[in-house]
Protein backbone atom coordinates (compact mmCIF):
# COMPACT_ATOMS: atom_id res chain seq x y z
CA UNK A 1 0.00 0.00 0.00
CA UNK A 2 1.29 3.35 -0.86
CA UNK A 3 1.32 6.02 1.98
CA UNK A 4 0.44 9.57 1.08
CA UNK A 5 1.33 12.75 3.82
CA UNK A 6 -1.44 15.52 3.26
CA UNK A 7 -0.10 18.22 5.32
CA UNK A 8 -2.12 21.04 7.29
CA UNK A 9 0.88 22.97 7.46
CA UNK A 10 0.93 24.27 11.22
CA UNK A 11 -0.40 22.81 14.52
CA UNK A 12 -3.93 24.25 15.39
CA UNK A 13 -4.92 24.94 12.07
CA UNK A 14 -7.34 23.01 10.31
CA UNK A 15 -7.42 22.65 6.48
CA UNK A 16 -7.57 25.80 4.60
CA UNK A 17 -5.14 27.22 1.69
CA UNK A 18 -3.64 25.92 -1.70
CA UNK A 19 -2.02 22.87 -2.58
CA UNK A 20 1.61 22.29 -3.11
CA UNK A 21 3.93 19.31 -3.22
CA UNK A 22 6.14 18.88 -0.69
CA UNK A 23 10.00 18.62 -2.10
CA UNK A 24 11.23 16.47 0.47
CA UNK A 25 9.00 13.44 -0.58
CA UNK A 26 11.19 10.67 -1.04
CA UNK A 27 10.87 6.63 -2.24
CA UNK A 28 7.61 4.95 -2.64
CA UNK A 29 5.95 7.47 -0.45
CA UNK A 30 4.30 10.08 -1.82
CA UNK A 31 4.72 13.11 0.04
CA UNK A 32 1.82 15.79 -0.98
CA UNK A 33 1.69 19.41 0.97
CA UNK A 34 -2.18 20.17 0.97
CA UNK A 35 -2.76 24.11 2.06
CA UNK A 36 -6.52 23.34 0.71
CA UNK A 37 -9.27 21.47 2.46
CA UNK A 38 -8.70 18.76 -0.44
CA UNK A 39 -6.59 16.76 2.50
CA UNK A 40 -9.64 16.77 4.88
CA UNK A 41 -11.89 16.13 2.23
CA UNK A 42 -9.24 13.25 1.01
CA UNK A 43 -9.84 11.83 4.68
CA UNK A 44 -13.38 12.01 4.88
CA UNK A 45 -13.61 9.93 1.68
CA UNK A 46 -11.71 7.41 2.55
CA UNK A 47 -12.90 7.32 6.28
CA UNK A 48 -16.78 6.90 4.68
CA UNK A 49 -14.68 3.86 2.37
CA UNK A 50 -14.14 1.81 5.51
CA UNK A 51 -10.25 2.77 5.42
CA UNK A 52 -8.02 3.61 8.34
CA UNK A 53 -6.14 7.09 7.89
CA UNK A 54 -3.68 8.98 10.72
CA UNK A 55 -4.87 12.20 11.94
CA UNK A 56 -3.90 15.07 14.29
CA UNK A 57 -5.39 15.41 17.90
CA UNK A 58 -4.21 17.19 20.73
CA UNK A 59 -2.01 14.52 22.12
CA UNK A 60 -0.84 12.15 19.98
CA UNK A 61 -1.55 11.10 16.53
CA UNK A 62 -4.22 8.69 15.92
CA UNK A 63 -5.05 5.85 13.62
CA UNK A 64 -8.60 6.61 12.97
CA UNK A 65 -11.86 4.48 11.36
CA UNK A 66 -15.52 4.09 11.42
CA UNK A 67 -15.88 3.40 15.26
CA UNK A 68 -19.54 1.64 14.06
CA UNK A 69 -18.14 -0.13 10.99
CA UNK A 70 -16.41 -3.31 12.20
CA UNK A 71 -14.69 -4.13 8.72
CA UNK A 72 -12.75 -0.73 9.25
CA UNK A 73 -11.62 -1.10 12.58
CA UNK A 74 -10.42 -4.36 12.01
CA UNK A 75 -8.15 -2.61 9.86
CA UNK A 76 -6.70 -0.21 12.63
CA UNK A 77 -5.79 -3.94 14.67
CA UNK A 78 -4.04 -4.73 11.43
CA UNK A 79 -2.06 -1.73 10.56
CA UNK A 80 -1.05 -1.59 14.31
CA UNK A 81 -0.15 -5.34 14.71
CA UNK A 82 -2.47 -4.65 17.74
CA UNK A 83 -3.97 -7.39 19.55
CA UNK A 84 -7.84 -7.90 19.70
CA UNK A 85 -8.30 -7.80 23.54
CA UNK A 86 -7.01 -4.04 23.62
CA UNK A 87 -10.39 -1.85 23.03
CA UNK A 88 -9.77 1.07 21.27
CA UNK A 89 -11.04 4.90 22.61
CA UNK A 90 -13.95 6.38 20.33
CA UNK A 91 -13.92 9.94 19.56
CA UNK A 92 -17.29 11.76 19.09
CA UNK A 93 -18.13 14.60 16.42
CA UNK A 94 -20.84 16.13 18.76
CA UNK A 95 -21.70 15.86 22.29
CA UNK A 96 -24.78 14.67 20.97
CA UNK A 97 -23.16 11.46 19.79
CA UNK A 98 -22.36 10.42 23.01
CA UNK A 99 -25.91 9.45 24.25
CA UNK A 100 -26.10 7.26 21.01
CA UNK A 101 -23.24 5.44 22.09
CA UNK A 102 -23.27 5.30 25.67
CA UNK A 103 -24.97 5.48 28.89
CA UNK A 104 -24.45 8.73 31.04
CA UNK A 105 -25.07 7.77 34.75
CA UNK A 106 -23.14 9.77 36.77
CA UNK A 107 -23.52 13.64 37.97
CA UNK A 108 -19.84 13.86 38.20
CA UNK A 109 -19.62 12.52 34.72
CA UNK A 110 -21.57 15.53 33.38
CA UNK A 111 -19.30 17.82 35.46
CA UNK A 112 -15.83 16.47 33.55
CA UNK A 113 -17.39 16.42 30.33
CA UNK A 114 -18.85 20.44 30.89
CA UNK A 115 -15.29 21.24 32.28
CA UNK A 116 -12.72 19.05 30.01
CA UNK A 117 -14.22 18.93 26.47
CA UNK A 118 -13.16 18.63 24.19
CA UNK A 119 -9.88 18.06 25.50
CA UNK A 120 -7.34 15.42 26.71
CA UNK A 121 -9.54 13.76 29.04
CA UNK A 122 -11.13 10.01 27.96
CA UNK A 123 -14.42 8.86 30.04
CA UNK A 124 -15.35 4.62 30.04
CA UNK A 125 -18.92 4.31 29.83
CA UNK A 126 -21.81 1.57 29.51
CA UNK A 127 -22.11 1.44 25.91
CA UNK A 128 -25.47 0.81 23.44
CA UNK A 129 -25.42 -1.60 21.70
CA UNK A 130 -24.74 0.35 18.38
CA UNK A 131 -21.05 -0.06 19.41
CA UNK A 132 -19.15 -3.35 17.75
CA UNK A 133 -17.10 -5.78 20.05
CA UNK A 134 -14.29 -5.17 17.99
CA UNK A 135 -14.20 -1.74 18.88
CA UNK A 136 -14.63 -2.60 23.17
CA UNK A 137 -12.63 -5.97 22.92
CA UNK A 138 -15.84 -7.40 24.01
CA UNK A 139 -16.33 -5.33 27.06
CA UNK A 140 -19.82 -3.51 28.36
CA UNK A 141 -18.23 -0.57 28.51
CA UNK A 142 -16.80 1.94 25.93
CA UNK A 143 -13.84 4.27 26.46
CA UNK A 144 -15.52 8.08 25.16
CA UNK A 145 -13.36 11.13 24.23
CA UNK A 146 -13.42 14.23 22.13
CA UNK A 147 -10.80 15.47 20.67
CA UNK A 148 -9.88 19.43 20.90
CA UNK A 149 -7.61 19.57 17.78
CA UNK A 150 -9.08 22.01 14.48
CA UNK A 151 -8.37 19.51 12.09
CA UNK A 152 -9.68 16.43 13.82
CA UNK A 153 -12.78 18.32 14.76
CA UNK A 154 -13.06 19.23 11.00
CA UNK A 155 -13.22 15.54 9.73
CA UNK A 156 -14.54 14.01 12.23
CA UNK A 157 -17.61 16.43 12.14
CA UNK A 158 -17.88 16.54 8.55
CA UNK A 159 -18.16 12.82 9.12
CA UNK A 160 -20.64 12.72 11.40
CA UNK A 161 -19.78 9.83 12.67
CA UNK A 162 -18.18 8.44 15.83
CA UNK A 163 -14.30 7.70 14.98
CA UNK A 164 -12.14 4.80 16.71
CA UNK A 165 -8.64 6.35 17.06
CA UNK A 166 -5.77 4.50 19.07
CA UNK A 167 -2.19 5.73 18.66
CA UNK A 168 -0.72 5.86 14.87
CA UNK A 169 2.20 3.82 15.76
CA UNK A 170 2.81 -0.03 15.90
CA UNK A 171 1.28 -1.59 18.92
CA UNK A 172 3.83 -1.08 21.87
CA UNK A 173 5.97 1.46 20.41
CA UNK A 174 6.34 4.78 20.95
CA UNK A 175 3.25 7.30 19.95
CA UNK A 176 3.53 9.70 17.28
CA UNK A 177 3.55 13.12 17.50
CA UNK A 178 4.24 14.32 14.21
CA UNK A 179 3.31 13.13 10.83
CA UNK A 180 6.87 11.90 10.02
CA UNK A 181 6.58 9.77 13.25
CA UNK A 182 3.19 8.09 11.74
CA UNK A 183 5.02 7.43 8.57
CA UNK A 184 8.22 5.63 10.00
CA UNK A 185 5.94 3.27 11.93
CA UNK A 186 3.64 2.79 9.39
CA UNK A 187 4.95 3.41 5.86
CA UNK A 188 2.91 0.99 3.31
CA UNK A 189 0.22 0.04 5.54
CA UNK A 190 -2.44 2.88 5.32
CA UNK A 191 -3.28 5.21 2.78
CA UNK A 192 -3.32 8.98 3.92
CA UNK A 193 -1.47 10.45 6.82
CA UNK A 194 -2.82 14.47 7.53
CA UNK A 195 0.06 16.18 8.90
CA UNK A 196 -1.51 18.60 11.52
CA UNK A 197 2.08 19.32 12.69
CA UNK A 198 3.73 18.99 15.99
CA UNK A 199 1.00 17.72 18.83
CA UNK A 200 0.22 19.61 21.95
CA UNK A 201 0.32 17.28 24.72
CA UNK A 202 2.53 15.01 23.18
CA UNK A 203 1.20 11.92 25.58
CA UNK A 204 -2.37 10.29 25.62
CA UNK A 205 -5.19 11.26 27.19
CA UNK A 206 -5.96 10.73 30.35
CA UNK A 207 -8.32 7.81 30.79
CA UNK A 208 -11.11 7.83 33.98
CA UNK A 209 -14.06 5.97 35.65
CA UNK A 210 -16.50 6.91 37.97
CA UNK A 211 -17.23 4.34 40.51
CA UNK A 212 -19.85 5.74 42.73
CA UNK A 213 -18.61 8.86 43.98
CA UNK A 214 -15.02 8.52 43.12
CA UNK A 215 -13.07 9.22 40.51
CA UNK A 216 -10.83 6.20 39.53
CA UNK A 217 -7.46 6.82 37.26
CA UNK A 218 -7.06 4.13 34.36
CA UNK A 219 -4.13 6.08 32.69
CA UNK A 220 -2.37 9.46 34.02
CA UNK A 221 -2.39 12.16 31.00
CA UNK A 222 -2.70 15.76 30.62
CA UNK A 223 -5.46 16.30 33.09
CA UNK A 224 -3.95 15.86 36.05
CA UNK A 225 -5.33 14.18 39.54
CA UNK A 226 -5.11 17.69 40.77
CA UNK A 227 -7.65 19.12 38.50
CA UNK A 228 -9.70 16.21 39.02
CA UNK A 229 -10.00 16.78 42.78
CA UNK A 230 -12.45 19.51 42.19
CA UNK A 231 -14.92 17.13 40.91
CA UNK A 232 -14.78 14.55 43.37
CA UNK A 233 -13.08 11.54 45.40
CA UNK A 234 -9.97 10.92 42.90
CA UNK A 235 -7.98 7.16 43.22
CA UNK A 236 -5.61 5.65 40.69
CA UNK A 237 -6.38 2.07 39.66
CA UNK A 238 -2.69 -0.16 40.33
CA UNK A 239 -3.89 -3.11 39.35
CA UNK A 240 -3.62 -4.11 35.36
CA UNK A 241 -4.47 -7.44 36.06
CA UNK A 242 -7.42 -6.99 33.61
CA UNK A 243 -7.45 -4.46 31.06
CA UNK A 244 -10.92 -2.09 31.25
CA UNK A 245 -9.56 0.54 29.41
CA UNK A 246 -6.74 1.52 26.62
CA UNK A 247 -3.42 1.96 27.47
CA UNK A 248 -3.58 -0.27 30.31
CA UNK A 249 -0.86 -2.77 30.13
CA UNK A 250 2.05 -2.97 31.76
CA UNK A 251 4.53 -2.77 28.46
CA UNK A 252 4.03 -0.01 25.76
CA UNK A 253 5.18 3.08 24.60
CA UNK A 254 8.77 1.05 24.30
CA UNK A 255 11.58 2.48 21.98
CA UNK A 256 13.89 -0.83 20.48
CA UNK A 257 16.62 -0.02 22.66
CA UNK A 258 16.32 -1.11 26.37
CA UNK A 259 15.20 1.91 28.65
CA UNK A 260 15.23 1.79 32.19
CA UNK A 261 14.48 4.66 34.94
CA UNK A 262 16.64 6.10 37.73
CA UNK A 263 15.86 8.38 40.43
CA UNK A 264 19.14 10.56 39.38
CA UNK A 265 21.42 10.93 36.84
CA UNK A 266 23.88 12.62 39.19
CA UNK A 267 24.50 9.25 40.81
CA UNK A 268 23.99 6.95 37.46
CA UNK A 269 26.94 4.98 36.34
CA UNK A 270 27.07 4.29 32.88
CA UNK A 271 28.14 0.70 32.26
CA UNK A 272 31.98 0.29 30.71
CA UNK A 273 31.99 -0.14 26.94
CA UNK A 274 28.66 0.78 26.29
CA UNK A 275 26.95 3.51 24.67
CA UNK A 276 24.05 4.74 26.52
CA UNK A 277 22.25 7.94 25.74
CA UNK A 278 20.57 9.77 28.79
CA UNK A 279 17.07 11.26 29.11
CA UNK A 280 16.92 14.46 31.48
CA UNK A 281 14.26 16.53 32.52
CA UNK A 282 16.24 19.40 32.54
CA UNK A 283 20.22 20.30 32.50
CA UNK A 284 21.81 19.64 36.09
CA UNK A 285 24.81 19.79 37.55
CA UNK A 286 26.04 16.15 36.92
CA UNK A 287 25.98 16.01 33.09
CA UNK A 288 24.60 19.41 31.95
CA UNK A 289 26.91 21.43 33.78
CA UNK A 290 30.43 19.42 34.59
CA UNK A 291 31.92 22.34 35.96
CA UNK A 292 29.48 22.84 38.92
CA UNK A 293 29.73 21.06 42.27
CA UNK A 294 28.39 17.18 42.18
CA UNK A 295 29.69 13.68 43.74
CA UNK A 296 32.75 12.40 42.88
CA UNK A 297 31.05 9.39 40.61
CA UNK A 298 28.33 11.62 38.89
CA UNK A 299 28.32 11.15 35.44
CA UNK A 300 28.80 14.28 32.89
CA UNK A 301 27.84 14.83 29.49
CA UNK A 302 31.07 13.02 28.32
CA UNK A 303 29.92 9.86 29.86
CA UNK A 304 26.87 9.64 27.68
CA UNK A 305 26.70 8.91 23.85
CA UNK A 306 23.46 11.15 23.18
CA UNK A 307 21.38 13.24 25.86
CA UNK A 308 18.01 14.95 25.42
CA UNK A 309 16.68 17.90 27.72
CA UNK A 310 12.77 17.25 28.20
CA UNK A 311 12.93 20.99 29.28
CA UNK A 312 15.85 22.83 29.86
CA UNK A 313 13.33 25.34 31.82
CA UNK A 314 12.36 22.34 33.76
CA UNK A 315 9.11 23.01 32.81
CA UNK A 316 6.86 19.53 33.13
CA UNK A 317 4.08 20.90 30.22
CA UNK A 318 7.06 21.42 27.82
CA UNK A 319 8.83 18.01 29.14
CA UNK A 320 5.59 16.18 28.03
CA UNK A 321 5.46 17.24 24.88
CA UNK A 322 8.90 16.19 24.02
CA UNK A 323 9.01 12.70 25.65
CA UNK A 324 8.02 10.86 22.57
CA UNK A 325 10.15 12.67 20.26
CA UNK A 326 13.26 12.76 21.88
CA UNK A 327 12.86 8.58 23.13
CA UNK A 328 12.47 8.46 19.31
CA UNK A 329 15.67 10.50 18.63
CA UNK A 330 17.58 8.65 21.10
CA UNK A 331 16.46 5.58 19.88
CA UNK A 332 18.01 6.65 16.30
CA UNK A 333 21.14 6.81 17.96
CA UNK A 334 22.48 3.14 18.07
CA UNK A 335 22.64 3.17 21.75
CA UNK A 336 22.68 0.19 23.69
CA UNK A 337 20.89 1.67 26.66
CA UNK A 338 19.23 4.94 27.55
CA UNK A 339 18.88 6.16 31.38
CA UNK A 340 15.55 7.95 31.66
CA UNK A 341 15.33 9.97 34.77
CA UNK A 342 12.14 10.17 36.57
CA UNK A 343 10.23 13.48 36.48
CA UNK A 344 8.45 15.07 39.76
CA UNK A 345 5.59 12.84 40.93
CA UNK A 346 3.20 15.76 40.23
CA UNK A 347 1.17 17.33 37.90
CA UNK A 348 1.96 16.03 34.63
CA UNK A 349 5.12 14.49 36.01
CA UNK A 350 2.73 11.48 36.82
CA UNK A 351 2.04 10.81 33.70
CA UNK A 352 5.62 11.12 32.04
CA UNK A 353 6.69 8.88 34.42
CA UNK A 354 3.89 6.53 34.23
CA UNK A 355 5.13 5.95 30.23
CA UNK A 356 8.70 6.01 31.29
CA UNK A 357 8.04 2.92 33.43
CA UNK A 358 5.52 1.25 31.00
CA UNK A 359 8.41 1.99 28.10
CA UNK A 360 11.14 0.30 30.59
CA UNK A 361 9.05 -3.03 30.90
CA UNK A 362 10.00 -4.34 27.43
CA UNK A 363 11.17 -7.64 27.18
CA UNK A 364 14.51 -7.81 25.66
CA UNK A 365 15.12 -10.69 23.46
């Protein structure tokens, strides 16, 4: 299958302009710069075809389909290598869509969807019946989210139709957050990619459940616990033992080289012989700054064969947004290890450390 880019030239902006090819298409792939609304309109097409095409939200790309046609989201499963008992998160085009697809029980539940959407913030609900196993993984309920991003919003309400949309990335790996990302991952095995630019977030949403009066955590994302607590009871869910929701199990979001987590990198020792690439939150004194004071054994800059700077403000918004793309760029890097450091348990922190340790649990062969 041939692989086309349709590009929306800048993040935020939906489809609008002139079309142009892009010079730097290269190989089989065609690479085609669309300024004009003929890439959304390219998308709706072949989304009303039963295909699977990549587009743009607000925190990662997505691999998106006809959540109600079965025969396309079988097709996301495919394209992903993603296995069957991993439901998928349906994006509405309307707040009306949601009672068509689900059951709204809760008070609270009204109260997050008034306050968070559209936005980063995915809610598990009974679902109708309208909904396909496939799409579930043969669960009663149905993970619900709407997505904030212009061009998203575009085709998925031009569609008017619910849209299935897991990460645009091979099942495990790393998400995508740009269009180039979607393409190295999966370059012959769907037909349009629309380039909406960089992502916002750069993570996944975050994923809750209201159990009675509480507010239960399936996966940490951009809205944080703290913003939660003024809705409610909030608890995070430890237990993966069975998967309820996306994004659930204990491996993903893995680069190919082995990652694991330390507390510091001021007291890391690299291993002799081996090149290992470091992943910092923000410059410090043991390998950003080798002339300020730090134990005898810290490691410096020289000690490492790549680093990346989430942040050099230390800033744990801007640190989010770069965590896929710099695990990517350090995975380009033919290390044999990269040292992750942990983030702040707070705020967003949570969540970039939840992937860190989820992207350190990968089985090496």
């Amino acid at each position: 299958m041939k692989t086309e880019i349709v590009s929306a030239v800048r993040a935020g902006l939906a489809c609008s302009g002139s079309e142009t090819d892009d010079p730097g298409q290269t190989g089989a792939t065609a690479l085609v710069r669309a300024e004009s609304s003929e890439g959304c309109a390219k998308a709706i097409k072949l989304l009303r075809e039963g295909e699977a095409v990549a587009l743009p939200t607000e925190t990662v790309y997505g691999l998106a389909a006809d959540a109600l046609n079965p025969d396309a989201v079988a097709k996301i499963f495919e394209a992903k290598e993603r296995p069957r008992f991993d439901p998928l998160i349906v994006h509405l085009p309307n707040r009306k869509a949601l009672d068509e697809i689900a059951i709204v029980e809760s008070r609270i539940t009204s109260q997050l969807i008034e306050k968070f959407w559209p936005g980063p913030l995915t809610i598990i609900f009974r679902k109708r019946d309208i909904v396909p196993d496939i799409v579930t993984a043969g669960l009663e309920t149905v993970a619900v989210r709407m997505s904030a991003h212009p061009v998203f919003r575009e085709i998925v309400g031009a569609l008017n139709r619910p849209l299935a949309a897991p990460s645009a990335n091979r099942f495990g790996r790393v998400s995508p957050t740009t269009g180039q990302h979607v393409l190295d991952e999966l370059d012959g095995r769907i037909p349009l990619i629309v380039d909406g630019g960089a992502t916002e977030y750069g993570i996944e949403s975050t994923i809750v459940r209201i159990v009675g009066d509480v507010i239960e955590i399936l996966r940490r994302g951009p809205i944080t616990e703290e913003m939660l607590h003024a809705f409610g009871e909030v608890r995070e869910r430890t237990s993966a033992a069975v998967v309820v929701a996306p994004g659930q199990l204990l491996t993903h979001y893995a680069p190919k080289t082995r990652l694991i987590v330390v507390e510091s990198l001021r007291e890391f020792s690299a291993p002799p012989r081996k090149r290992v690439g470091a992943l910092s939150l923000f410059p410090v004194a043991a390998i950003g700054d080798p002339g300020s004071p730090r134990p005898a054994n810290a490691a410096t800059a020289a000690d490492f064969a790549a680093v990346r700077y989430l942040s050099k403000r230390g800033d744990l918004r801007e640190a989010a947004t770069n965590l896929f793309r710099m695990l990517r760029e350090l995975d380009a890097e033919n290390l044999d290890l990269i040292a992750a450091e942990r983030a702040p348990e707070e705020g967003i922190g949570a969540a970039i450390n939840d992937r860190l340790e989820r992207a350190s649990n990968r089985r090496i062969n």
